[in-house]
Structure formats: C-alpha cells, structure tokens
PDB file of N, CA and C in Angstrom:
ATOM      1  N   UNK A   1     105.445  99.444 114.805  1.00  0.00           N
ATOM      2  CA  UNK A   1     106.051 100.627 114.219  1.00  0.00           C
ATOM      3  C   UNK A   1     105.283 101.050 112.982  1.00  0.00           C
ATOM      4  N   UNK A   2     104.906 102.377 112.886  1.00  0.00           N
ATOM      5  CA  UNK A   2     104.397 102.981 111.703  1.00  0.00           C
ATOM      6  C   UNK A   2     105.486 103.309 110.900  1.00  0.00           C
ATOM      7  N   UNK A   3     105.348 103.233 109.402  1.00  0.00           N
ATOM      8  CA  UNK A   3     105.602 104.129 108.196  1.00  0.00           C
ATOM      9  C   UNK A   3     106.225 105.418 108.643  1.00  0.00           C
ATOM     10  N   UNK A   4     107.535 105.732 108.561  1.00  0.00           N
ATOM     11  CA  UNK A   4     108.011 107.562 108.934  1.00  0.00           C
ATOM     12  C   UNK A   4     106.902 108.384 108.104  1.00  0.00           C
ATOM     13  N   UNK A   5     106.145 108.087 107.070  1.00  0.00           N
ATOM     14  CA  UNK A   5     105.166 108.815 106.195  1.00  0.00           C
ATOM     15  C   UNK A   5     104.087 108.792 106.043  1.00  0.00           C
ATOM     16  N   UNK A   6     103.578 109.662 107.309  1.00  0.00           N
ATOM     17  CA  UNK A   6     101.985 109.740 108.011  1.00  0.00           C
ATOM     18  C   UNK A   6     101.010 109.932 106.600  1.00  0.00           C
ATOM     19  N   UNK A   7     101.400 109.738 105.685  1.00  0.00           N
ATOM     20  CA  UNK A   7     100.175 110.172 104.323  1.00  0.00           C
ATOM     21  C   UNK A   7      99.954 108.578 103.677  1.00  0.00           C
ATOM     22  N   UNK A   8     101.160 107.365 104.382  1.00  0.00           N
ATOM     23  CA  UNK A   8     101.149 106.091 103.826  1.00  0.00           C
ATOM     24  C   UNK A   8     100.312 105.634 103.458  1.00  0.00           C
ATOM     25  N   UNK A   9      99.012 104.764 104.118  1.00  0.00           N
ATOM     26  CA  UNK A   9      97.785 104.308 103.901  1.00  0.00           C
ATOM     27  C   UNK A   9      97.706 103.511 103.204  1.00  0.00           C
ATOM     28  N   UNK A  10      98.823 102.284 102.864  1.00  0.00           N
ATOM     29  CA  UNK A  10      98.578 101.484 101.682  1.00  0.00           C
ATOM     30  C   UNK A  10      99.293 101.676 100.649  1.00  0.00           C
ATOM     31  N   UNK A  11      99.725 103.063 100.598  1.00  0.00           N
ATOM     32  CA  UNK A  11     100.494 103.268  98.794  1.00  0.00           C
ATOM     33  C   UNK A  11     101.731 103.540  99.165  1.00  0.00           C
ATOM     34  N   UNK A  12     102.435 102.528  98.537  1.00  0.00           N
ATOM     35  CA  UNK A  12     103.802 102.202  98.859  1.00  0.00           C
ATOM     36  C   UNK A  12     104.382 103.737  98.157  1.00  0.00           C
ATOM     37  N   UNK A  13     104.355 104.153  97.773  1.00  0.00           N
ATOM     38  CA  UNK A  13     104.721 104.886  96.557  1.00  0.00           C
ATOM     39  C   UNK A  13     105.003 106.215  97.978  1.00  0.00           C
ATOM     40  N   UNK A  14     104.465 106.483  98.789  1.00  0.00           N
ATOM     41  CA  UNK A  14     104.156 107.177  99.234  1.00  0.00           C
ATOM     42  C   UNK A  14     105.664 106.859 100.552  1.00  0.00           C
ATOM     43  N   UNK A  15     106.397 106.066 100.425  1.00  0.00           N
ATOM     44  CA  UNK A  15     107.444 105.240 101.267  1.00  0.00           C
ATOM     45  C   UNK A  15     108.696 105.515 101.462  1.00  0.00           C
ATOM     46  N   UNK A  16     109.674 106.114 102.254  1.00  0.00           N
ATOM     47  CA  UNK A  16     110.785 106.317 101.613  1.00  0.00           C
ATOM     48  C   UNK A  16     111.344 105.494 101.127  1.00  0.00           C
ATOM     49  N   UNK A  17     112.688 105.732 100.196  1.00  0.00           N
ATOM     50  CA  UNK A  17     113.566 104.663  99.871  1.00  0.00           C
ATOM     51  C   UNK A  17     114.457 105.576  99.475  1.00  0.00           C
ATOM     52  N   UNK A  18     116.063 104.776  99.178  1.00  0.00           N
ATOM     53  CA  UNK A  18     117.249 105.107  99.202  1.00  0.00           C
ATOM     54  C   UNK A  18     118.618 103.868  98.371  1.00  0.00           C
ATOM     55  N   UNK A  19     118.874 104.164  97.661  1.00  0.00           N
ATOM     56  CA  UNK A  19     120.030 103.574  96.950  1.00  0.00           C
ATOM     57  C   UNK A  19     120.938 102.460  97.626  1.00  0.00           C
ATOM     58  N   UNK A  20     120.878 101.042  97.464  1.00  0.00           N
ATOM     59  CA  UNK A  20     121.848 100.392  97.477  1.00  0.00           C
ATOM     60  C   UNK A  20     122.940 100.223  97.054  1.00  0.00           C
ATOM     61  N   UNK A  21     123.314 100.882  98.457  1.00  0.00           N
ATOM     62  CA  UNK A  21     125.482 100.922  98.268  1.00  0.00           C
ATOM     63  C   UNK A  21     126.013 100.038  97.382  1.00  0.00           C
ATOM     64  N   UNK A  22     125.492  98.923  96.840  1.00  0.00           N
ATOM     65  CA  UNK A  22     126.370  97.965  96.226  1.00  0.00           C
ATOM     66  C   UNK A  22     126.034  97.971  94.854  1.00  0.00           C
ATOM     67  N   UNK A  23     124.388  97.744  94.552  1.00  0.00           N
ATOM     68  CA  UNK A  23     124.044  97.527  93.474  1.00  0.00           C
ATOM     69  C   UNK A  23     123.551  98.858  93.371  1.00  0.00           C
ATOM     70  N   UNK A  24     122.986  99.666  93.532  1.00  0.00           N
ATOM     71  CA  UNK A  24     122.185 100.693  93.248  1.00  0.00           C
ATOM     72  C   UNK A  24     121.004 100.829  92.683  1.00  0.00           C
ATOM     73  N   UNK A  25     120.218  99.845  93.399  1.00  0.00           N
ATOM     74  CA  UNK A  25     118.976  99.498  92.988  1.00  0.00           C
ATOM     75  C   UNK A  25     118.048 100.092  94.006  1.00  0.00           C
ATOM     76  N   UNK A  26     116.901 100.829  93.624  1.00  0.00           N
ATOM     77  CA  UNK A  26     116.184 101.487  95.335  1.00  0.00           C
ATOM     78  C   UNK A  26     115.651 100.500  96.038  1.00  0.00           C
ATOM     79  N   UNK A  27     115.834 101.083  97.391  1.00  0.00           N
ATOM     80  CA  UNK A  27     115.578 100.004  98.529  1.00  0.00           C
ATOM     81  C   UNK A  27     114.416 100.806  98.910  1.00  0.00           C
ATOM     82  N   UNK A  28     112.908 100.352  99.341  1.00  0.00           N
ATOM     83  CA  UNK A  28     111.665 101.128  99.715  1.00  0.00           C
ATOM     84  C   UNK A  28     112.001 100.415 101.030  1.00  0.00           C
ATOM     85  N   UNK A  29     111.424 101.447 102.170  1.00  0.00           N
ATOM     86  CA  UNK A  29     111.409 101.249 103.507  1.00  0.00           C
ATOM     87  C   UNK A  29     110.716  99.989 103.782  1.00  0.00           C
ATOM     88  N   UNK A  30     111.185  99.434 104.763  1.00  0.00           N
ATOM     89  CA  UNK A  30     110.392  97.798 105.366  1.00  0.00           C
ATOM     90  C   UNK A  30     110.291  98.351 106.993  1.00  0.00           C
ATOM     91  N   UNK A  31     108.744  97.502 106.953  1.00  0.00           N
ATOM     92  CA  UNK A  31     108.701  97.740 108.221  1.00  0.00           C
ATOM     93  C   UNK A  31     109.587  97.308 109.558  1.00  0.00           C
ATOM     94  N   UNK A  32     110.329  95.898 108.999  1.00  0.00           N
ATOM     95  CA  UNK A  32     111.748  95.472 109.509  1.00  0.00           C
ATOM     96  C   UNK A  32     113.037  96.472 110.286  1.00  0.00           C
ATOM     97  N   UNK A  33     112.995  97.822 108.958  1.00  0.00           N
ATOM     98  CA  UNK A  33     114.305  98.289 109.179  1.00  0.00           C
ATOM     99  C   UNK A  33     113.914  99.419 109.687  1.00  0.00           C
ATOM    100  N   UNK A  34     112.518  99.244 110.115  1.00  0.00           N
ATOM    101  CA  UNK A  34     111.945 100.539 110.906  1.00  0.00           C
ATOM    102  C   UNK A  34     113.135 101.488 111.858  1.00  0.00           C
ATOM    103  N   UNK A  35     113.399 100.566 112.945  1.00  0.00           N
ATOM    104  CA  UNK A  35     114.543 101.497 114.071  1.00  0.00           C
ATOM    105  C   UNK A  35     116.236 101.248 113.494  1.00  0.00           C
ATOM    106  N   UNK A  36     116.283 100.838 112.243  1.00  0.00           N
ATOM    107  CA  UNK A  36     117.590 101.113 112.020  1.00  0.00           C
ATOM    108  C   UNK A  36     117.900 101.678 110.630  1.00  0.00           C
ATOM    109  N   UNK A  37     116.662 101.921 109.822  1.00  0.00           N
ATOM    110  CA  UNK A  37     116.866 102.838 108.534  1.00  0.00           C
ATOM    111  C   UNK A  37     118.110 103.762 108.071  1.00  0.00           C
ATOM    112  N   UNK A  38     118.396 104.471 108.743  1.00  0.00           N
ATOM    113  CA  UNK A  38     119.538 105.410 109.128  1.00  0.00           C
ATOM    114  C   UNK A  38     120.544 104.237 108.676  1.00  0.00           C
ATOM    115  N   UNK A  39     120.684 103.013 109.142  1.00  0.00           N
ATOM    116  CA  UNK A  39     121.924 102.521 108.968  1.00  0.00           C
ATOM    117  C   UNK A  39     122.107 101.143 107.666  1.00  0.00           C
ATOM    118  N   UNK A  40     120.642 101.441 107.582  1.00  0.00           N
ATOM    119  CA  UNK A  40     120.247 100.164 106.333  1.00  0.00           C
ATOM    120  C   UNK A  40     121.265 101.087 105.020  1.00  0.00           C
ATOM    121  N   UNK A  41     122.261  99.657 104.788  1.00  0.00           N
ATOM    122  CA  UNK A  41     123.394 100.273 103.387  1.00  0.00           C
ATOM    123  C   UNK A  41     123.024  99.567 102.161  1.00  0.00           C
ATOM    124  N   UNK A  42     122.292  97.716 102.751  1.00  0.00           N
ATOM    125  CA  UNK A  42     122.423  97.237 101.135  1.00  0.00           C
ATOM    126  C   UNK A  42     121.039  96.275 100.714  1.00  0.00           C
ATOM    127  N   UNK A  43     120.612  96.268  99.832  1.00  0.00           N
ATOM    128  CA  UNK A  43     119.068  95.596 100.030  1.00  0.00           C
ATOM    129  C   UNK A  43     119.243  94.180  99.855  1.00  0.00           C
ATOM    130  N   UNK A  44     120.349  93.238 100.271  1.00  0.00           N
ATOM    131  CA  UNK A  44     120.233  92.267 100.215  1.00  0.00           C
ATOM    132  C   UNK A  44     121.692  90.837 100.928  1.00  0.00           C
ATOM    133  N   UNK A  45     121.386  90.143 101.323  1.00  0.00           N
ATOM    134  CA  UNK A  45     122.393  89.383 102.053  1.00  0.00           C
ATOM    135  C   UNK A  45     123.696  89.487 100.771  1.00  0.00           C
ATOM    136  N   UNK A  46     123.375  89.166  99.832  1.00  0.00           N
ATOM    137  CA  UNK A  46     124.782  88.871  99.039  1.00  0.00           C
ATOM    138  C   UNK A  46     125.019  90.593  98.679  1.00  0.00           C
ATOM    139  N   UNK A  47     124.501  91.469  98.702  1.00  0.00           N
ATOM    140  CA  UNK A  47     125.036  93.044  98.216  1.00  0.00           C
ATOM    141  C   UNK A  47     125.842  93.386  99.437  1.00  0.00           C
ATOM    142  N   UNK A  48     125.751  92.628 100.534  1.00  0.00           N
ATOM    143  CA  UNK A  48     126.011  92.695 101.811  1.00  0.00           C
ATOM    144  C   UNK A  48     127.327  92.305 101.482  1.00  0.00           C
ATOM    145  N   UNK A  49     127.749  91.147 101.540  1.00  0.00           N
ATOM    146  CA  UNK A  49     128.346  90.412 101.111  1.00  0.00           C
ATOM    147  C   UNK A  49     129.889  90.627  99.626  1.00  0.00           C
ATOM    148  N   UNK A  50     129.322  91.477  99.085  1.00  0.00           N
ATOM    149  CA  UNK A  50     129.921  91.792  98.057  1.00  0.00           C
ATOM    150  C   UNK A  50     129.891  91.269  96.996  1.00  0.00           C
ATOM    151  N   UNK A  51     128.765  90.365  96.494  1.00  0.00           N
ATOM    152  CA  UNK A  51     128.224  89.968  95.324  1.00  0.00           C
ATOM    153  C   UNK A  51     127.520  91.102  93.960  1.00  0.00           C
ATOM    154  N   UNK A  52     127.149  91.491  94.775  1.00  0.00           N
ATOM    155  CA  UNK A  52     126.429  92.355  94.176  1.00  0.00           C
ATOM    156  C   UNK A  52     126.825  93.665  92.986  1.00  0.00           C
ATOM    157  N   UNK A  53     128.392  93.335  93.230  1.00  0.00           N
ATOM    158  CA  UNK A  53     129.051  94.892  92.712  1.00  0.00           C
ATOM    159  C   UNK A  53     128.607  94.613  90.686  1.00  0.00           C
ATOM    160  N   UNK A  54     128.510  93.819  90.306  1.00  0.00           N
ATOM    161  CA  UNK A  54     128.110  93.885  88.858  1.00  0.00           C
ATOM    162  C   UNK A  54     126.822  93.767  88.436  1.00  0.00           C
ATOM    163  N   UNK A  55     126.122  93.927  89.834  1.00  0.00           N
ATOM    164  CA  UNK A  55     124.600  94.073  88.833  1.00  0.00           C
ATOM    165  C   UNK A  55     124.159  95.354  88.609  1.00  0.00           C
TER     166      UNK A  55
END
C-alpha cells in the first residue's frame, strides 16, 4: 500500500494525520492503518483503552 499522498517521497510532513479521540495528540498516517484510516480513533492501545483521557 502507498501513502494516500502521491507528493510523499520520504517527507513525512507531507502525510496525513488527524487528532486522537482520547488524548489529542496528532496521529500521522502508518502504513499499517492504510485500509482502515477512516476508522483509526486513537493512537495508542491504552488511549484505546481509556487511559489516556489526562494526558
């Protein structure tokens, strides 16, 4: 799977990303969450979890 951002080439910067529901820290696209981006909510097992609400 490629980058949704045909200009990528290396520079992350160039990546989408989007706010973690829990903490609100930006989450930059992984090539992981390639086919489920749309549904990626939290950047991490415990924000998942509900740890996360005071950081």
């Amino acid at each position: 799977m490629n980058p949704p951002n045909p200009d990528f080439r290396g520079n992350k910067s160039a990546l989408p990303s989007k706010p973690c529901a829990a903490c609100g820290r930006p989450m930059v696209w992984r090539k992981r969450w390639a086919r489920t981006w749309a549904e990626v909510k939290y950047c991490s097992d415990a924000c998942r979890q509900g740890k996360g609400k005071g950081a």
